[in-house]
C-alpha atoms as a PDB file:
ATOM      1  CA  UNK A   1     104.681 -44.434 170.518  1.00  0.00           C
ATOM      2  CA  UNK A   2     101.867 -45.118 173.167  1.00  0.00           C
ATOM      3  CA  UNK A   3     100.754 -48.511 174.465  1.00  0.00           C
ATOM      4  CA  UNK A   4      97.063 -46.909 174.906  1.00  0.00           C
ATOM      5  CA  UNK A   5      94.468 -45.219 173.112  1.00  0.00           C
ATOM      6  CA  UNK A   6      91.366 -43.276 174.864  1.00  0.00           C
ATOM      7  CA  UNK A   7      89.060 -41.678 173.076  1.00  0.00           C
ATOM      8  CA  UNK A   8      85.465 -40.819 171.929  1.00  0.00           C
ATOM      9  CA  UNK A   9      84.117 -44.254 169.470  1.00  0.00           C
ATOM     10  CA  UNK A  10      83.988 -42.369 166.559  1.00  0.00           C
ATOM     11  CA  UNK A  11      87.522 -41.011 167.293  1.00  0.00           C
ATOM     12  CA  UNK A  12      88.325 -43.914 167.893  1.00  0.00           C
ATOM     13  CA  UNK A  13      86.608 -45.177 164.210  1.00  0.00           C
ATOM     14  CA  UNK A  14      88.987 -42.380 162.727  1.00  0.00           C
ATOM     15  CA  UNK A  15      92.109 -43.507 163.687  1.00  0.00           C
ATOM     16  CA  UNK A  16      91.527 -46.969 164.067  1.00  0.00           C
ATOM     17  CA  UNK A  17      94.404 -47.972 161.474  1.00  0.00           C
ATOM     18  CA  UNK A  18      97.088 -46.426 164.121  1.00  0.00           C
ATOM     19  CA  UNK A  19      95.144 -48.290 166.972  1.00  0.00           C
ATOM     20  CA  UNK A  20      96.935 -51.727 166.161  1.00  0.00           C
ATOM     21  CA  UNK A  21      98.071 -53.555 168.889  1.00  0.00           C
ATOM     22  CA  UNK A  22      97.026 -50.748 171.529  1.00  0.00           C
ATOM     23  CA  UNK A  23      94.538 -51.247 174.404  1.00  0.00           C
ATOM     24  CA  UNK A  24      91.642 -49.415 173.474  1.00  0.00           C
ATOM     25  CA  UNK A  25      89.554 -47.221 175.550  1.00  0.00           C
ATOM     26  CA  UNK A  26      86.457 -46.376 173.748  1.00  0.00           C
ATOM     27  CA  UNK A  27      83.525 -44.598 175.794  1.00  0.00           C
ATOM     28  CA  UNK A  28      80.299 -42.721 174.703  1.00  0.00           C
ATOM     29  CA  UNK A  29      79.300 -39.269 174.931  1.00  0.00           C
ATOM     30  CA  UNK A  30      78.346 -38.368 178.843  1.00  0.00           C
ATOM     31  CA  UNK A  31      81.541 -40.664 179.658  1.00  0.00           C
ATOM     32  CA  UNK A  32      84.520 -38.410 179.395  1.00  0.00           C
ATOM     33  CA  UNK A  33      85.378 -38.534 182.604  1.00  0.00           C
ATOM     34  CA  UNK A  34      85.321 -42.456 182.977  1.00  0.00           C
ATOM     35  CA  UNK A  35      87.943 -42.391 180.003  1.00  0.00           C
ATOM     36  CA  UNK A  36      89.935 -39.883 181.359  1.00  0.00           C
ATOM     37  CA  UNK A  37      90.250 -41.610 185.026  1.00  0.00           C
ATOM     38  CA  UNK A  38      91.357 -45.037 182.929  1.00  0.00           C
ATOM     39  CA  UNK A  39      93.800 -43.537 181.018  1.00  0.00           C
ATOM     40  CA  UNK A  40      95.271 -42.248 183.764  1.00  0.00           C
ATOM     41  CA  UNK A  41      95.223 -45.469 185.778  1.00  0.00           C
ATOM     42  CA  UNK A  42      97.126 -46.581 182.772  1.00  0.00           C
ATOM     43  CA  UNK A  43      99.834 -44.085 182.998  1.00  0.00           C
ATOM     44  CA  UNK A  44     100.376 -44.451 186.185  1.00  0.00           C
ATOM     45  CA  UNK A  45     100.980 -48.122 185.906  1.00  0.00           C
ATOM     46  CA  UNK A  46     104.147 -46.671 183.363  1.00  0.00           C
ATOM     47  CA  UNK A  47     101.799 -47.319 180.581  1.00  0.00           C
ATOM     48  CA  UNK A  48     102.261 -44.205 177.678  1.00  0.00           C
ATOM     49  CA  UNK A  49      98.520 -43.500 176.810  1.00  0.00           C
ATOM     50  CA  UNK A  50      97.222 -41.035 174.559  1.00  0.00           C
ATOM     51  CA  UNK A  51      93.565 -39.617 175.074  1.00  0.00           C
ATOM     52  CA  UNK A  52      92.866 -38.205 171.452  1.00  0.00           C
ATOM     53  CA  UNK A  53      90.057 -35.694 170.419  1.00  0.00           C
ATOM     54  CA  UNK A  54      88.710 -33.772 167.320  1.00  0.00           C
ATOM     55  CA  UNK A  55      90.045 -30.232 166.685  1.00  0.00           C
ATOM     56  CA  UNK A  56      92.454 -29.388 169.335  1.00  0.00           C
ATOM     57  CA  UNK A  57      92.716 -30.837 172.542  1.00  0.00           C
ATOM     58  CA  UNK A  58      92.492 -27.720 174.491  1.00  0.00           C
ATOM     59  CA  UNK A  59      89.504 -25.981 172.786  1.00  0.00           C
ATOM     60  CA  UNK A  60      86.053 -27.602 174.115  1.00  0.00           C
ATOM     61  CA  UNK A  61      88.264 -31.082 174.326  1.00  0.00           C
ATOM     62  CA  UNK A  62      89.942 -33.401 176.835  1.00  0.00           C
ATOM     63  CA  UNK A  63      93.133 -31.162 177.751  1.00  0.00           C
ATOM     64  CA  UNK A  64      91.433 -29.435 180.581  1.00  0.00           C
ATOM     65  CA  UNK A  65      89.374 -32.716 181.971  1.00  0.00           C
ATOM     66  CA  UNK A  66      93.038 -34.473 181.816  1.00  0.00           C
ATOM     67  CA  UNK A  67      94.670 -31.292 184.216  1.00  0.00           C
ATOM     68  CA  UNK A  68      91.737 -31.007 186.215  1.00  0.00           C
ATOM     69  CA  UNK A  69      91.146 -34.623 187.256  1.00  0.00           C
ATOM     70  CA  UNK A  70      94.573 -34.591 188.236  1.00  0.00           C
ATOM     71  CA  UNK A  71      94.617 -31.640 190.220  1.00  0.00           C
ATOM     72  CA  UNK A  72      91.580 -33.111 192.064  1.00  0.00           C
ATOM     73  CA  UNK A  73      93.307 -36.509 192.938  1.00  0.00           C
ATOM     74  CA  UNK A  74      96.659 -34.143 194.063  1.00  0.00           C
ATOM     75  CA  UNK A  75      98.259 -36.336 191.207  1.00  0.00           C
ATOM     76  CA  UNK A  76     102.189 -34.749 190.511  1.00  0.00           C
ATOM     77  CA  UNK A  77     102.597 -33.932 187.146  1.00  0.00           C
ATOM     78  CA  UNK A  78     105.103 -31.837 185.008  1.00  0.00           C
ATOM     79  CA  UNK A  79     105.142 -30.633 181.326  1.00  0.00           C
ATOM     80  CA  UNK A  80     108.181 -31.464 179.102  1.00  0.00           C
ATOM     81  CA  UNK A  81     107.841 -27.788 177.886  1.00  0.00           C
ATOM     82  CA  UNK A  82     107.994 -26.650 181.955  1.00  0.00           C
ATOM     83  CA  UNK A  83     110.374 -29.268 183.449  1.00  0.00           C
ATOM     84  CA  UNK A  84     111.965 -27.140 186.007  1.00  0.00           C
ATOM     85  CA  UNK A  85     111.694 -29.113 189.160  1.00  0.00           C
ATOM     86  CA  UNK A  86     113.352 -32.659 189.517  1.00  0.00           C
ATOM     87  CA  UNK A  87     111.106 -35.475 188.691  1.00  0.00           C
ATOM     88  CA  UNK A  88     111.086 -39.215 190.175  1.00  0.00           C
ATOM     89  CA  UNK A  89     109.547 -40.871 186.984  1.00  0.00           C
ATOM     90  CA  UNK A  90     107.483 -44.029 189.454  1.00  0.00           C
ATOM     91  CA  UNK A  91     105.316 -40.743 191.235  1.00  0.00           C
ATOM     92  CA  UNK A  92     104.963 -38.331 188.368  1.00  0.00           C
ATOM     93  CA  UNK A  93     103.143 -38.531 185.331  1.00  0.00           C
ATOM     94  CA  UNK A  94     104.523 -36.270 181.918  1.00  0.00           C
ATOM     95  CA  UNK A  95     101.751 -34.796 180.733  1.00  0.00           C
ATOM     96  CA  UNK A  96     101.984 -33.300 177.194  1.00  0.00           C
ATOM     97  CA  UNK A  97      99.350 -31.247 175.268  1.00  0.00           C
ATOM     98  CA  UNK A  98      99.564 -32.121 171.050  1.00  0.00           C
ATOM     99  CA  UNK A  99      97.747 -29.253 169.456  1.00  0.00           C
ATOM    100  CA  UNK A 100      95.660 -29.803 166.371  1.00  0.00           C
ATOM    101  CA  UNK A 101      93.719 -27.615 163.818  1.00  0.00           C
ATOM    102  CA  UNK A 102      90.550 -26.628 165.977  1.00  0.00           C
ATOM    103  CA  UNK A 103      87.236 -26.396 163.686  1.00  0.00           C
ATOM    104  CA  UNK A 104      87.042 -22.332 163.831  1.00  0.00           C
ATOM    105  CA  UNK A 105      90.241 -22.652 161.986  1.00  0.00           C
ATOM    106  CA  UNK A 106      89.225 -25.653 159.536  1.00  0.00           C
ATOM    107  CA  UNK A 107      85.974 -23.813 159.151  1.00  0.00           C
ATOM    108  CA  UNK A 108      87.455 -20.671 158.631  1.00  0.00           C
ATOM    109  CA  UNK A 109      90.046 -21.753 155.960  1.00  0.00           C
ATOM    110  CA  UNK A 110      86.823 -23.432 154.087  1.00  0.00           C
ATOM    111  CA  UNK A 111      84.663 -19.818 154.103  1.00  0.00           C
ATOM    112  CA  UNK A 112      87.725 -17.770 153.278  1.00  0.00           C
ATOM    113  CA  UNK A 113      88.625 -15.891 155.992  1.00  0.00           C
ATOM    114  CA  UNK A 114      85.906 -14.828 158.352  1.00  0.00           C
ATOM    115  CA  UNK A 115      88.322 -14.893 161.387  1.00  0.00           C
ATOM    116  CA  UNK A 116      90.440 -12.043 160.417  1.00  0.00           C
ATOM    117  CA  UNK A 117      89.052  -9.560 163.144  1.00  0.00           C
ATOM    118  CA  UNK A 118      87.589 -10.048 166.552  1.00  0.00           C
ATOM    119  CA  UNK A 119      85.906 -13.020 167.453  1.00  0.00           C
ATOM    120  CA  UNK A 120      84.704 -15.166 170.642  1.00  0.00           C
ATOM    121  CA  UNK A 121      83.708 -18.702 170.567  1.00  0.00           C
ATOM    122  CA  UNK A 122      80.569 -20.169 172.351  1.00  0.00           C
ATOM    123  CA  UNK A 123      79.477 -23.648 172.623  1.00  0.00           C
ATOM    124  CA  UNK A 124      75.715 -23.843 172.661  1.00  0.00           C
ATOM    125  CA  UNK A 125      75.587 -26.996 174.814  1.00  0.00           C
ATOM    126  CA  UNK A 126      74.100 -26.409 178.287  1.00  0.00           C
ATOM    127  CA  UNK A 127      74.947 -30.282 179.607  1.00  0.00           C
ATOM    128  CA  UNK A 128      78.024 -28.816 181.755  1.00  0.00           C
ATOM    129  CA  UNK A 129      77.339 -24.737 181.469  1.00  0.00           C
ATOM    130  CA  UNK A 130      73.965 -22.929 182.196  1.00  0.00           C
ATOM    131  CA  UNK A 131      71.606 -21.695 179.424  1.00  0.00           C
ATOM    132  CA  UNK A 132      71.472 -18.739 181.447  1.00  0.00           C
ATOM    133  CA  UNK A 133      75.473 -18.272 181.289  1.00  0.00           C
ATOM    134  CA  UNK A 134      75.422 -18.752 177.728  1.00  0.00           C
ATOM    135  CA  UNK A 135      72.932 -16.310 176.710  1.00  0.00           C
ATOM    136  CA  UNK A 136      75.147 -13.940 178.760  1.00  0.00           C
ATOM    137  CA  UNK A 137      77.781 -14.664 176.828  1.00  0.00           C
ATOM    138  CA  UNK A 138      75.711 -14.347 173.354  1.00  0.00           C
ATOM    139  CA  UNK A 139      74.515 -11.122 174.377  1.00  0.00           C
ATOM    140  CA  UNK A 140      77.800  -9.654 175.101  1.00  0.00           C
ATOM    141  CA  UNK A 141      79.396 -10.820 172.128  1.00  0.00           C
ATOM    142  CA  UNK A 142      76.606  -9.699 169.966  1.00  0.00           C
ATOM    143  CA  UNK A 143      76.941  -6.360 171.680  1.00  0.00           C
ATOM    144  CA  UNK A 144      80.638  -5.873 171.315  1.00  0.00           C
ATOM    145  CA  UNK A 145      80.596  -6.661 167.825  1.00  0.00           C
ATOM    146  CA  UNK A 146      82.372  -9.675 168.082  1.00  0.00           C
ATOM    147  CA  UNK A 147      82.287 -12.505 164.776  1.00  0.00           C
ATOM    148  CA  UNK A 148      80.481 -15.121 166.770  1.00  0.00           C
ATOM    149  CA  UNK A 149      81.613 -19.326 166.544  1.00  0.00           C
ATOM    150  CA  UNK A 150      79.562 -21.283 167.756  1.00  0.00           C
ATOM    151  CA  UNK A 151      80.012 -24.676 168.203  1.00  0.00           C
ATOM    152  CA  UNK A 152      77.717 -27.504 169.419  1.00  0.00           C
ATOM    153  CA  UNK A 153      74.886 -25.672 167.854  1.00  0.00           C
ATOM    154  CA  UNK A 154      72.500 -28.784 167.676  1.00  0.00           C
ATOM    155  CA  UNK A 155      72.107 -32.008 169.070  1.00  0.00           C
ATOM    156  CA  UNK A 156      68.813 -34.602 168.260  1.00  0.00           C
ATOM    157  CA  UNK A 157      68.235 -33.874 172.130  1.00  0.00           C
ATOM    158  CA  UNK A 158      69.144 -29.437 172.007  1.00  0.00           C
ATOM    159  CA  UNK A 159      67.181 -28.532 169.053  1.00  0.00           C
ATOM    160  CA  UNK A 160      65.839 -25.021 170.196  1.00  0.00           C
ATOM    161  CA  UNK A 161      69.312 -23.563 171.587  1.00  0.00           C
ATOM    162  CA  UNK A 162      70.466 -22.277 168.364  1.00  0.00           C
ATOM    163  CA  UNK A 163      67.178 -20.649 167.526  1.00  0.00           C
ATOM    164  CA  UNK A 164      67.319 -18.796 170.989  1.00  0.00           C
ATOM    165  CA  UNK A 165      70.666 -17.670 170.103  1.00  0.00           C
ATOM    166  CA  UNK A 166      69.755 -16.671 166.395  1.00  0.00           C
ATOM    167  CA  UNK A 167      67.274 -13.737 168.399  1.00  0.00           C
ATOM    168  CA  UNK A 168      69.902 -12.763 170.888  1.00  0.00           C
ATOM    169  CA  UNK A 169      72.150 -12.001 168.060  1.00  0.00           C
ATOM    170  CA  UNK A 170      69.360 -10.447 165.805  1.00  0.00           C
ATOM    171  CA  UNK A 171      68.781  -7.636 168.387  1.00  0.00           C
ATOM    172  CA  UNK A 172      72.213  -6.631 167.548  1.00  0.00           C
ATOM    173  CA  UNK A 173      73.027  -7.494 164.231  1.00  0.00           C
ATOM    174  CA  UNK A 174      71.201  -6.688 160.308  1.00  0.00           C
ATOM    175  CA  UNK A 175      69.308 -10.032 159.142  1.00  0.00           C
ATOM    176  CA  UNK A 176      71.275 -10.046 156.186  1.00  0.00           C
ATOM    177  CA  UNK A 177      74.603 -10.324 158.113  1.00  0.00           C
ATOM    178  CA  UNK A 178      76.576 -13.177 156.456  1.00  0.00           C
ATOM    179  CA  UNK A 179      76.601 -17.024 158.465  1.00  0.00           C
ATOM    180  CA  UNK A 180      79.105 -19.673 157.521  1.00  0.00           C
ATOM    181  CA  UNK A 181      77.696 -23.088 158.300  1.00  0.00           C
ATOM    182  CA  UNK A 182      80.511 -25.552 158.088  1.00  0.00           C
ATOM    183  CA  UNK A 183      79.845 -29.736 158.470  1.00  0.00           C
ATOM    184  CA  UNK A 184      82.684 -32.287 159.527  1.00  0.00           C
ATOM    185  CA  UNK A 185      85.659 -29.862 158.636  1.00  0.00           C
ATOM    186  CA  UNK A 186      88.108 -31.644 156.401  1.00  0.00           C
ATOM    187  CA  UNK A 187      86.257 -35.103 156.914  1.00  0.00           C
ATOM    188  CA  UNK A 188      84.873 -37.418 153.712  1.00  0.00           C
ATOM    189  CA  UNK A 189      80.835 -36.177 154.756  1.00  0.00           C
ATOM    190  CA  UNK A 190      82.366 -32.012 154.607  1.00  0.00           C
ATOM    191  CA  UNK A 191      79.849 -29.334 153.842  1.00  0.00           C
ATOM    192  CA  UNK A 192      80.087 -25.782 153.681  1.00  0.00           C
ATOM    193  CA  UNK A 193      77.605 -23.148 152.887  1.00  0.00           C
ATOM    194  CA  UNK A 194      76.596 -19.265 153.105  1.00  0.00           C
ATOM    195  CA  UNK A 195      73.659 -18.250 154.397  1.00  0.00           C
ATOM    196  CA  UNK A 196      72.359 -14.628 156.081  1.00  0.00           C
ATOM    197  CA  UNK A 197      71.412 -14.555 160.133  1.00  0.00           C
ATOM    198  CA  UNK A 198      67.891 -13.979 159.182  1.00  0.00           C
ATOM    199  CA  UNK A 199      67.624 -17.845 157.584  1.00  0.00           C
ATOM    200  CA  UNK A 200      69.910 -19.209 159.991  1.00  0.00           C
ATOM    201  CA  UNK A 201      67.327 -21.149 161.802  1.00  0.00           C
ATOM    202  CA  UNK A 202      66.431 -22.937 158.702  1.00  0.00           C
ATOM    203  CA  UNK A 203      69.756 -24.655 157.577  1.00  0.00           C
ATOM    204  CA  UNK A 204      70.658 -28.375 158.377  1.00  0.00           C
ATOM    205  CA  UNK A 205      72.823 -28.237 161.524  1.00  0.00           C
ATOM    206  CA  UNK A 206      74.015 -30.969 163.665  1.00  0.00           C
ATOM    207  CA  UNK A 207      77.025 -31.762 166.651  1.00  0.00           C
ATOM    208  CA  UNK A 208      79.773 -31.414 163.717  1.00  0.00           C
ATOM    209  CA  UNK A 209      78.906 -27.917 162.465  1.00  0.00           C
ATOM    210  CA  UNK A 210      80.834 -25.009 163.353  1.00  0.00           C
ATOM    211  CA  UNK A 211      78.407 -21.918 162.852  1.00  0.00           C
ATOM    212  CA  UNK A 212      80.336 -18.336 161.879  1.00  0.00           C
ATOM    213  CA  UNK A 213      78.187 -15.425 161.939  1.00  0.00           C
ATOM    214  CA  UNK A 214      80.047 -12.560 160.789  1.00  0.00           C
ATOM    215  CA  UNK A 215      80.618  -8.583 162.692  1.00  0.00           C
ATOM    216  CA  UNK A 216      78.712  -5.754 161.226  1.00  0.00           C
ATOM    217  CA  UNK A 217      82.225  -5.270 158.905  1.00  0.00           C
ATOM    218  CA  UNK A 218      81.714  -9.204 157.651  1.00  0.00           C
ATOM    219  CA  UNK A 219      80.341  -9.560 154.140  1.00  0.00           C
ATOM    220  CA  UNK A 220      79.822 -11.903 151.762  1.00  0.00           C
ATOM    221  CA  UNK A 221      81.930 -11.917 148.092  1.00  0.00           C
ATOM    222  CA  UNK A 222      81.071 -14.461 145.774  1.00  0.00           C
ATOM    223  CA  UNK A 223      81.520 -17.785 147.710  1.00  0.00           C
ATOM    224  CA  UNK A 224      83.445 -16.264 150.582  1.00  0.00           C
ATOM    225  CA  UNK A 225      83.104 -15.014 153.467  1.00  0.00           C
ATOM    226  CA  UNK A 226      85.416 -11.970 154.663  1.00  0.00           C
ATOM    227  CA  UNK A 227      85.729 -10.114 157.675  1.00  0.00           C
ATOM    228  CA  UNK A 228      88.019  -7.071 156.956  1.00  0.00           C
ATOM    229  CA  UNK A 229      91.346  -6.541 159.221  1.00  0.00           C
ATOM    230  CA  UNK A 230      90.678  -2.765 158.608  1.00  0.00           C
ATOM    231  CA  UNK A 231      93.959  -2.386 155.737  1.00  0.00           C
ATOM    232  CA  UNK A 232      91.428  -0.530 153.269  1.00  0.00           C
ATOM    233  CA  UNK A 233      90.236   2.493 156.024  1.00  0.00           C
ATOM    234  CA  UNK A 234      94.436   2.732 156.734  1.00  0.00           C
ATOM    235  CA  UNK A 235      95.557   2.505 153.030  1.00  0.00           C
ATOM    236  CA  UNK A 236      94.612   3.444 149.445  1.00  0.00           C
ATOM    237  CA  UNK A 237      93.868  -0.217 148.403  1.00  0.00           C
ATOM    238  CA  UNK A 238      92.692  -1.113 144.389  1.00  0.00           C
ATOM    239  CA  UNK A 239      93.245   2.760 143.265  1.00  0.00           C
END
């Protein structure tokens, strides 16, 4: 049981039956690290406060903000899974990371199983990390054969990043490789479709779609999408 909530509003929205009776912290995009600083206030005034995300909260979520902020403030904390050193509860916070179902695995279970192999995930929003360091990353993926996640693909305000990263990966990849496009994972608005690299550019895509562009082994069978582990080049499979 916590005493506060801090979260993104429409995380907030999502879980706003549980939120009864809880001090609220509900900031905007841009203002993670104003939510952040007042939960921790709160916990340090021996109020239990939760800071809840989408997906998990240590892929592209609050977990590392949380640790980082206070690391930068030289604020003592310990981890109930690492509690080796003696702790006076009025000068150290308990910090404890939930895990959830991130959306490459939500997507994934929705396209069938495009994960099985290799993969590397890349946000596409350049707010916090350089366009520069992302088409690095794009181009090494692409090059090492990698399945490719991308998340953040498109905002109203980034609308040409995922374009640019369509051509990094066409230089290394057949225009008919298959593309999961997955919208709002497990939510009431879901939507999942197939698609090849070539037409990538032209499918709806907002901040809730995960995009999965398959390896030069991914294919497409019937309405999945399967990236093979490598069993049928070992073993005598369907003889």
């Amino acid at each position: 049981m916590v005493d506060v909530v801090a979260g993104y509003h429409t995380y907030i929205e999502l879980i706003r039956p549980l939120t009864e009776g809880k001090t609220i912290i509900s900031t905007g995009m841009t203002q993670e690290v104003k939510r952040v600083e007042a939960a921790i206030d709160h916990a340090r005034n021996a109020r239990a406060c939760a800071i809840v995300s989408s997906g998990d909260p240590g892929i592209y979520a609050m977990a590392g903000l949380v640790l980082e902020t206070c690391k930068l403030k030289e604020i003592p904390i310990v981890s109930p899974a690492m509690c080796v050193r003696e702790a006076n509860a009025d000068d150290i916070l308990m910090v404890e990371i939930v895990p959830g179902i991130p959306a490459l695995s939500a997507g994934a279970s929705l396209l069938g199983a495009p994960l099985t192999h290799d993969f590397a995930a890349i946000s596409l929003s350049d707010l916090l990390t350089p366009w520069e360091v992302i088409e690095q990353r794009l181009e090494a993926a692409a090059g090492a054969d990698f399945v490719i996640v991308l998340y953040n693909p498109k905002s109203r305000k980034r609308s040409w990043q995922l374009e640019a990263a369509q051509k990094t990966i066409l230089k290394h990849r057949s225009k008919d490789t298959p593309v999961g496009i997955v919208v709002a994972a497990m939510r009431h608005n879901q939507q999942v479709r197939l698609t090849r690299l070539e037409d990538l550019h032209r499918e709806y895509v907002d901040m809730q779609t995960t995009v999965f562009i398959g390896s030069k082994a991914s294919s497409r069978y019937l309405d999945f999408m399967v990236t093979p582990r490598g069993y049928a080049e070992k073993y005598k499979i369907g003889d």
